[in-house]
PDB file of N, CA and C in Angstrom:
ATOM      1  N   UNK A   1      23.855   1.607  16.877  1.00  0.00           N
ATOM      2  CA  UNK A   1      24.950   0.653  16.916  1.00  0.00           C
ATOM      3  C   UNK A   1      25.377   0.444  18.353  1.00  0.00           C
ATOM      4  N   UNK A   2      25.326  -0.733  18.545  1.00  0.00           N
ATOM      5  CA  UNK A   2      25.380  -1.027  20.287  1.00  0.00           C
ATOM      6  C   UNK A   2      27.456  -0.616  20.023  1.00  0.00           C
ATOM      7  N   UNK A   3      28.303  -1.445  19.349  1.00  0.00           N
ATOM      8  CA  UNK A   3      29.821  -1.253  19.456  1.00  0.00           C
ATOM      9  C   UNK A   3      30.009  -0.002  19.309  1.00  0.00           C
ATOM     10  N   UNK A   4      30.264   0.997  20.246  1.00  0.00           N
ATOM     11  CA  UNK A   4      30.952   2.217  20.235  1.00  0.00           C
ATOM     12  C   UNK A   4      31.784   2.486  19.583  1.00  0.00           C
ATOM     13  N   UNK A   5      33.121   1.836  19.385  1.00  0.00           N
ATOM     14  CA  UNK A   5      34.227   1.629  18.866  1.00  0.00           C
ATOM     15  C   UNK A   5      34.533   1.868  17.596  1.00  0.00           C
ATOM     16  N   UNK A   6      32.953   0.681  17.052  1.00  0.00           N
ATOM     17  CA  UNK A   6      32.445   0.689  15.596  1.00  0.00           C
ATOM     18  C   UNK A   6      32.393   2.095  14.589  1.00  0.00           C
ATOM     19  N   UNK A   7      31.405   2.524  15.498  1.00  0.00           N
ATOM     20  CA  UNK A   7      30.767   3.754  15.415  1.00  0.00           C
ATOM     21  C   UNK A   7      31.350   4.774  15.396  1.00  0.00           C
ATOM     22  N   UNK A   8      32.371   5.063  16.128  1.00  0.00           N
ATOM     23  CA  UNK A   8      33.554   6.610  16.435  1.00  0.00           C
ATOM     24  C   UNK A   8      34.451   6.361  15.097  1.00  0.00           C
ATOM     25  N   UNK A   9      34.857   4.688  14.632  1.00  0.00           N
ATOM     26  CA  UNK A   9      35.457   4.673  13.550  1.00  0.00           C
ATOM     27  C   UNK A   9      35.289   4.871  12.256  1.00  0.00           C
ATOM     28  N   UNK A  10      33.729   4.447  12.102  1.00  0.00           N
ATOM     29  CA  UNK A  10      33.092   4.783  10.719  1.00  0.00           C
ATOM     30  C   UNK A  10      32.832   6.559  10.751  1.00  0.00           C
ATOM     31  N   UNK A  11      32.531   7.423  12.110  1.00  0.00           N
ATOM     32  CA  UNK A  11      32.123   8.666  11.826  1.00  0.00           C
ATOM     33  C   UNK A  11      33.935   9.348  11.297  1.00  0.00           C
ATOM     34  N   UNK A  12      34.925   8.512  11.844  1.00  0.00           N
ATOM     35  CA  UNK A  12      36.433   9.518  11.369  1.00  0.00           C
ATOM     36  C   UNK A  12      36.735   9.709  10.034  1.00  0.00           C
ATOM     37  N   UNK A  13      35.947   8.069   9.534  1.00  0.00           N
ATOM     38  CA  UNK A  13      36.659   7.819   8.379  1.00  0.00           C
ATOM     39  C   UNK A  13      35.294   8.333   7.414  1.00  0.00           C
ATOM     40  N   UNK A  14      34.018   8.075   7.494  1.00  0.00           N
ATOM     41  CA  UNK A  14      33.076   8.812   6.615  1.00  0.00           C
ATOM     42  C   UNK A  14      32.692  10.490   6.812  1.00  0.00           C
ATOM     43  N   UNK A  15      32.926  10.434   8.344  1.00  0.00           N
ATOM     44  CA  UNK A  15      32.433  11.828   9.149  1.00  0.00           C
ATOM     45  C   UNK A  15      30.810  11.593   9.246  1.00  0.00           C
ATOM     46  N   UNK A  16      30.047  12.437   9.666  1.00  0.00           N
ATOM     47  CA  UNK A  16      28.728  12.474  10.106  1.00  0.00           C
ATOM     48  C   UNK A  16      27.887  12.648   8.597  1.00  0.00           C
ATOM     49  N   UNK A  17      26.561  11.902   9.049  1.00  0.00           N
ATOM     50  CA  UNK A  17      25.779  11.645   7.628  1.00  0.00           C
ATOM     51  C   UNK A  17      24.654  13.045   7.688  1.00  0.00           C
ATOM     52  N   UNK A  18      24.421  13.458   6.020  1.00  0.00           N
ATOM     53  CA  UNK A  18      23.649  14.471   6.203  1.00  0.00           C
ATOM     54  C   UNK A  18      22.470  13.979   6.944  1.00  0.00           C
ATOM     55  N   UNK A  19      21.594  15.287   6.893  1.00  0.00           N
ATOM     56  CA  UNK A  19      19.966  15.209   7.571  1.00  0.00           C
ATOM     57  C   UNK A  19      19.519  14.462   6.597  1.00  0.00           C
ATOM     58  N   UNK A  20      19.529  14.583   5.134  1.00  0.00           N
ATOM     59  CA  UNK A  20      18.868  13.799   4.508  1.00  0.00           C
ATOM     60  C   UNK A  20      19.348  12.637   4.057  1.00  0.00           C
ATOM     61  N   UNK A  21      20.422  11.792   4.401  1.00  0.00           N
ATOM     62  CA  UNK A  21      20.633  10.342   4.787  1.00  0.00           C
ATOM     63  C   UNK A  21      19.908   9.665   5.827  1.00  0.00           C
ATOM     64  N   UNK A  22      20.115  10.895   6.966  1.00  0.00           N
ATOM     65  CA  UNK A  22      18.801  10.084   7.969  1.00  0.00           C
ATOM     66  C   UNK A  22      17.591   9.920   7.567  1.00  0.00           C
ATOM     67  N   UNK A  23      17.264  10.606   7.586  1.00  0.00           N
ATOM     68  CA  UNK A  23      15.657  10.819   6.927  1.00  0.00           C
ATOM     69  C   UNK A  23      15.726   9.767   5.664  1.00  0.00           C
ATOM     70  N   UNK A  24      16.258   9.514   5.060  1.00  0.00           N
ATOM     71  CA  UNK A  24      16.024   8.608   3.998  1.00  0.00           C
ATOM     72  C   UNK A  24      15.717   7.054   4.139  1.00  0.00           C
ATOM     73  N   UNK A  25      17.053   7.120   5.512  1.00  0.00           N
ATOM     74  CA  UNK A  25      17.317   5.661   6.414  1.00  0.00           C
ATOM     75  C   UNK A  25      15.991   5.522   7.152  1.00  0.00           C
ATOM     76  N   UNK A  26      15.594   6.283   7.355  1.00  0.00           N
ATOM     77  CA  UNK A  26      14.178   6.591   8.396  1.00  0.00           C
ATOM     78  C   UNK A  26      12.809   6.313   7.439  1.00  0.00           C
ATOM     79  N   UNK A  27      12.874   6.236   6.473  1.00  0.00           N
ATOM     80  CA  UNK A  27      11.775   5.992   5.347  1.00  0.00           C
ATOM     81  C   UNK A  27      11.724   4.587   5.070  1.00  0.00           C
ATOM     82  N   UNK A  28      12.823   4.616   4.649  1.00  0.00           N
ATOM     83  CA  UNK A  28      13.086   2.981   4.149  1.00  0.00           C
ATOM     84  C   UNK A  28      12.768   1.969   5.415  1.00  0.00           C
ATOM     85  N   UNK A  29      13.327   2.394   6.167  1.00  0.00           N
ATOM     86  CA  UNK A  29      13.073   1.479   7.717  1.00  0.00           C
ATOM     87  C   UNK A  29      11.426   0.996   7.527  1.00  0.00           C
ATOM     88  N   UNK A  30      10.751   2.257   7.231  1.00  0.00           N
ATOM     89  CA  UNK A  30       9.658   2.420   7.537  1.00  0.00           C
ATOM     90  C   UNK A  30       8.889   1.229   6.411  1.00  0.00           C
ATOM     91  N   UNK A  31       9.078   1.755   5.363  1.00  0.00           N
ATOM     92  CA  UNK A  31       8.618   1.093   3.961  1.00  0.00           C
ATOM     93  C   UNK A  31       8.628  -0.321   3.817  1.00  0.00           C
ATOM     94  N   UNK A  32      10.115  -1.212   4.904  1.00  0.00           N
ATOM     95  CA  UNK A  32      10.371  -2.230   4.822  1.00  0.00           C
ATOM     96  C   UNK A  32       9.290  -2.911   6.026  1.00  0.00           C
ATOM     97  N   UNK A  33       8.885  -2.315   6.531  1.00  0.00           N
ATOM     98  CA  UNK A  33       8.362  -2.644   7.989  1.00  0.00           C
ATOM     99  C   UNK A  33       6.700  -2.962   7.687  1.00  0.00           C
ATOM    100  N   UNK A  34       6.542  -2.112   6.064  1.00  0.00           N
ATOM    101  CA  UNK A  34       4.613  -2.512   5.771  1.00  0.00           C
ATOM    102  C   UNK A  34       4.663  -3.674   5.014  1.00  0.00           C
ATOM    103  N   UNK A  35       3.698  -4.283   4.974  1.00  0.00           N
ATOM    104  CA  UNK A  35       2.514  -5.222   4.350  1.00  0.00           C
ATOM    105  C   UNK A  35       3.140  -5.337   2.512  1.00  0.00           C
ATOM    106  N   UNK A  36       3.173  -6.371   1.895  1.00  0.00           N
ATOM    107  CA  UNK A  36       3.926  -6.176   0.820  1.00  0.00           C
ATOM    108  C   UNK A  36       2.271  -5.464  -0.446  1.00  0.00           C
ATOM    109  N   UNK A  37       1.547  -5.391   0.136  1.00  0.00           N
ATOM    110  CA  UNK A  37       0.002  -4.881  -1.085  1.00  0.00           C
ATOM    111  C   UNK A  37       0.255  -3.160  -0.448  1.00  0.00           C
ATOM    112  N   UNK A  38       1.083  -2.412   1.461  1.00  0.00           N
ATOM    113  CA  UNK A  38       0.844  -1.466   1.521  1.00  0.00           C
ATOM    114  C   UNK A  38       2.224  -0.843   1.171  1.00  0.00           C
ATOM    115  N   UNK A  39       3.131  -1.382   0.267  1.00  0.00           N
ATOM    116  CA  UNK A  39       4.311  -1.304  -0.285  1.00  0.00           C
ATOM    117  C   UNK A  39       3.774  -0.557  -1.548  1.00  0.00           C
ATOM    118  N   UNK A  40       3.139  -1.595  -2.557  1.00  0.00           N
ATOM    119  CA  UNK A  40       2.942  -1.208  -4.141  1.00  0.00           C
ATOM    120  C   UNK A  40       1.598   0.033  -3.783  1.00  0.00           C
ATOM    121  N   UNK A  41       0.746   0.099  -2.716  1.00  0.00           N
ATOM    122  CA  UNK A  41       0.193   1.260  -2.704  1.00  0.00           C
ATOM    123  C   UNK A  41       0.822   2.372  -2.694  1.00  0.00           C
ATOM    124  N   UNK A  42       1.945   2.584  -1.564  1.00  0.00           N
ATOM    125  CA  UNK A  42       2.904   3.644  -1.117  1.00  0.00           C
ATOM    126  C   UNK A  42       3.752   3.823  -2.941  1.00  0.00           C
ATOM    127  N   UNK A  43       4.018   2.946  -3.566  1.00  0.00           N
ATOM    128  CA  UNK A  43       4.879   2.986  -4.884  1.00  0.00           C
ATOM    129  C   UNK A  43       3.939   3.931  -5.878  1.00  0.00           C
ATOM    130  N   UNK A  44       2.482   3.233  -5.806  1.00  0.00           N
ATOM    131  CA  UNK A  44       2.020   3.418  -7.186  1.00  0.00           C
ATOM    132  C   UNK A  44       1.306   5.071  -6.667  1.00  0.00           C
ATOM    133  N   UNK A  45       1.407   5.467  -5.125  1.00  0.00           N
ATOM    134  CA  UNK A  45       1.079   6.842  -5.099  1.00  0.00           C
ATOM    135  C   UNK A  45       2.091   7.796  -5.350  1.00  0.00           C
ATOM    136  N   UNK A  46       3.722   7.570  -4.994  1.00  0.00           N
ATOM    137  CA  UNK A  46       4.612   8.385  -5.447  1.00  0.00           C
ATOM    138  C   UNK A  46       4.755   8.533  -7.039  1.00  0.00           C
ATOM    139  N   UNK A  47       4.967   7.398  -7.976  1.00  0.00           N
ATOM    140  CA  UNK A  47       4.543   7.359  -9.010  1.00  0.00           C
ATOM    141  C   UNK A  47       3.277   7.862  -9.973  1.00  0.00           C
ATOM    142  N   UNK A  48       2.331   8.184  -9.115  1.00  0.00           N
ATOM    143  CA  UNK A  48       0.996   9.315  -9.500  1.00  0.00           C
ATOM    144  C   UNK A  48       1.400  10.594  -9.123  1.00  0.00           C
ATOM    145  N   UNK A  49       2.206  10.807  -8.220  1.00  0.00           N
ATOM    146  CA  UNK A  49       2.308  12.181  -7.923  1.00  0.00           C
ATOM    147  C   UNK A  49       3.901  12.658  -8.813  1.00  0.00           C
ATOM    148  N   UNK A  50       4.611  12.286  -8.592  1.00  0.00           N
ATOM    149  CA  UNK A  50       5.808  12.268  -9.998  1.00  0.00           C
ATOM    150  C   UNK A  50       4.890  12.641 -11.136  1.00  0.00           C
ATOM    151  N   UNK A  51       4.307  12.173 -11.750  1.00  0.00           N
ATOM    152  CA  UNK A  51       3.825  12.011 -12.957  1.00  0.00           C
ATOM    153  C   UNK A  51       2.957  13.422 -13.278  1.00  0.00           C
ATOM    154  N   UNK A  52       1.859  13.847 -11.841  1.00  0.00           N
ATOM    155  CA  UNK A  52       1.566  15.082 -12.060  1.00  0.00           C
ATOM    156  C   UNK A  52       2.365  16.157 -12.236  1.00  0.00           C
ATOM    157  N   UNK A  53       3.605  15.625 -11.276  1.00  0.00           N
ATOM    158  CA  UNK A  53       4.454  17.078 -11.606  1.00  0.00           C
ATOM    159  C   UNK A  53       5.018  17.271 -12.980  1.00  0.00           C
ATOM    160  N   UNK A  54       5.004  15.757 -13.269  1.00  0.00           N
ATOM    161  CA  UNK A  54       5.682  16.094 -15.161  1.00  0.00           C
ATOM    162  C   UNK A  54       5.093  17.098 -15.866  1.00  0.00           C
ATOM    163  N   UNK A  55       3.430  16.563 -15.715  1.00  0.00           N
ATOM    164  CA  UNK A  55       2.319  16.904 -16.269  1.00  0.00           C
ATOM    165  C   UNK A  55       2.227  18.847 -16.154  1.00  0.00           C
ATOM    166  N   UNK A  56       2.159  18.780 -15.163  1.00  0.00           N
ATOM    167  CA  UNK A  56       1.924  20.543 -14.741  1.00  0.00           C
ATOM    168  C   UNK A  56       3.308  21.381 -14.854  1.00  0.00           C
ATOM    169  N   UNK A  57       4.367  20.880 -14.805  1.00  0.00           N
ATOM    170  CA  UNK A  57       5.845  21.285 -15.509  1.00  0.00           C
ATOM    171  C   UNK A  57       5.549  21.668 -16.891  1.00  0.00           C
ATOM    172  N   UNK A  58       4.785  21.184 -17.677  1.00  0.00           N
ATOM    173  CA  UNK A  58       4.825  20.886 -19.026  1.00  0.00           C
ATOM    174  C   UNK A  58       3.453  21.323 -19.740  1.00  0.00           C
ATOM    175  N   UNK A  59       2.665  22.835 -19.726  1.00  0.00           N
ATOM    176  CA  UNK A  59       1.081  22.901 -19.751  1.00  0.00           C
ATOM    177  C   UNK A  59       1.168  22.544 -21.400  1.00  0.00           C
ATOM    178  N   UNK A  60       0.119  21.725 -21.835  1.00  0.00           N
ATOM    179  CA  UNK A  60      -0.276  21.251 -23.219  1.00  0.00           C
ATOM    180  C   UNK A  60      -0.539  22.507 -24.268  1.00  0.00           C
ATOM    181  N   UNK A  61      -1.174  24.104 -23.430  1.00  0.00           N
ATOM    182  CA  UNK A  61      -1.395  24.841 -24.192  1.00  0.00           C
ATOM    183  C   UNK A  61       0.074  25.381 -24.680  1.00  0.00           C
TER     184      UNK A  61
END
């Protein structure tokens, strides 16, 4: 944020954001910044890997 002012006012009134707000802000930045075909790749691999963990959470035997 270039306004200083801005900035000292939102940290009084919210206070400082966790590590993992940054990091989240830092993803998304990222995500918005690819190719809209290297978007639904990045989707449909978190969504495969979610799905294993269901899978192995849960053994069939």
């Amino acid at each position: 944020m270039k306004n200083v002012n801005f900035a000292g006012e939102l940290h009084l009134k919210l206070g400082a954001p966790s590590r993992q707000t940054i990091e989240s802000l830092r993803l998304l930045r990222a995500f918005l910044k690819l190719e809209p075909r290297q978007r639904f790749e990045v989707i449909r691999l978190v969504e495969d890997l979610a799905t294993e963990d269901l899978i192995s959470d849960h053994p069939l035997s």
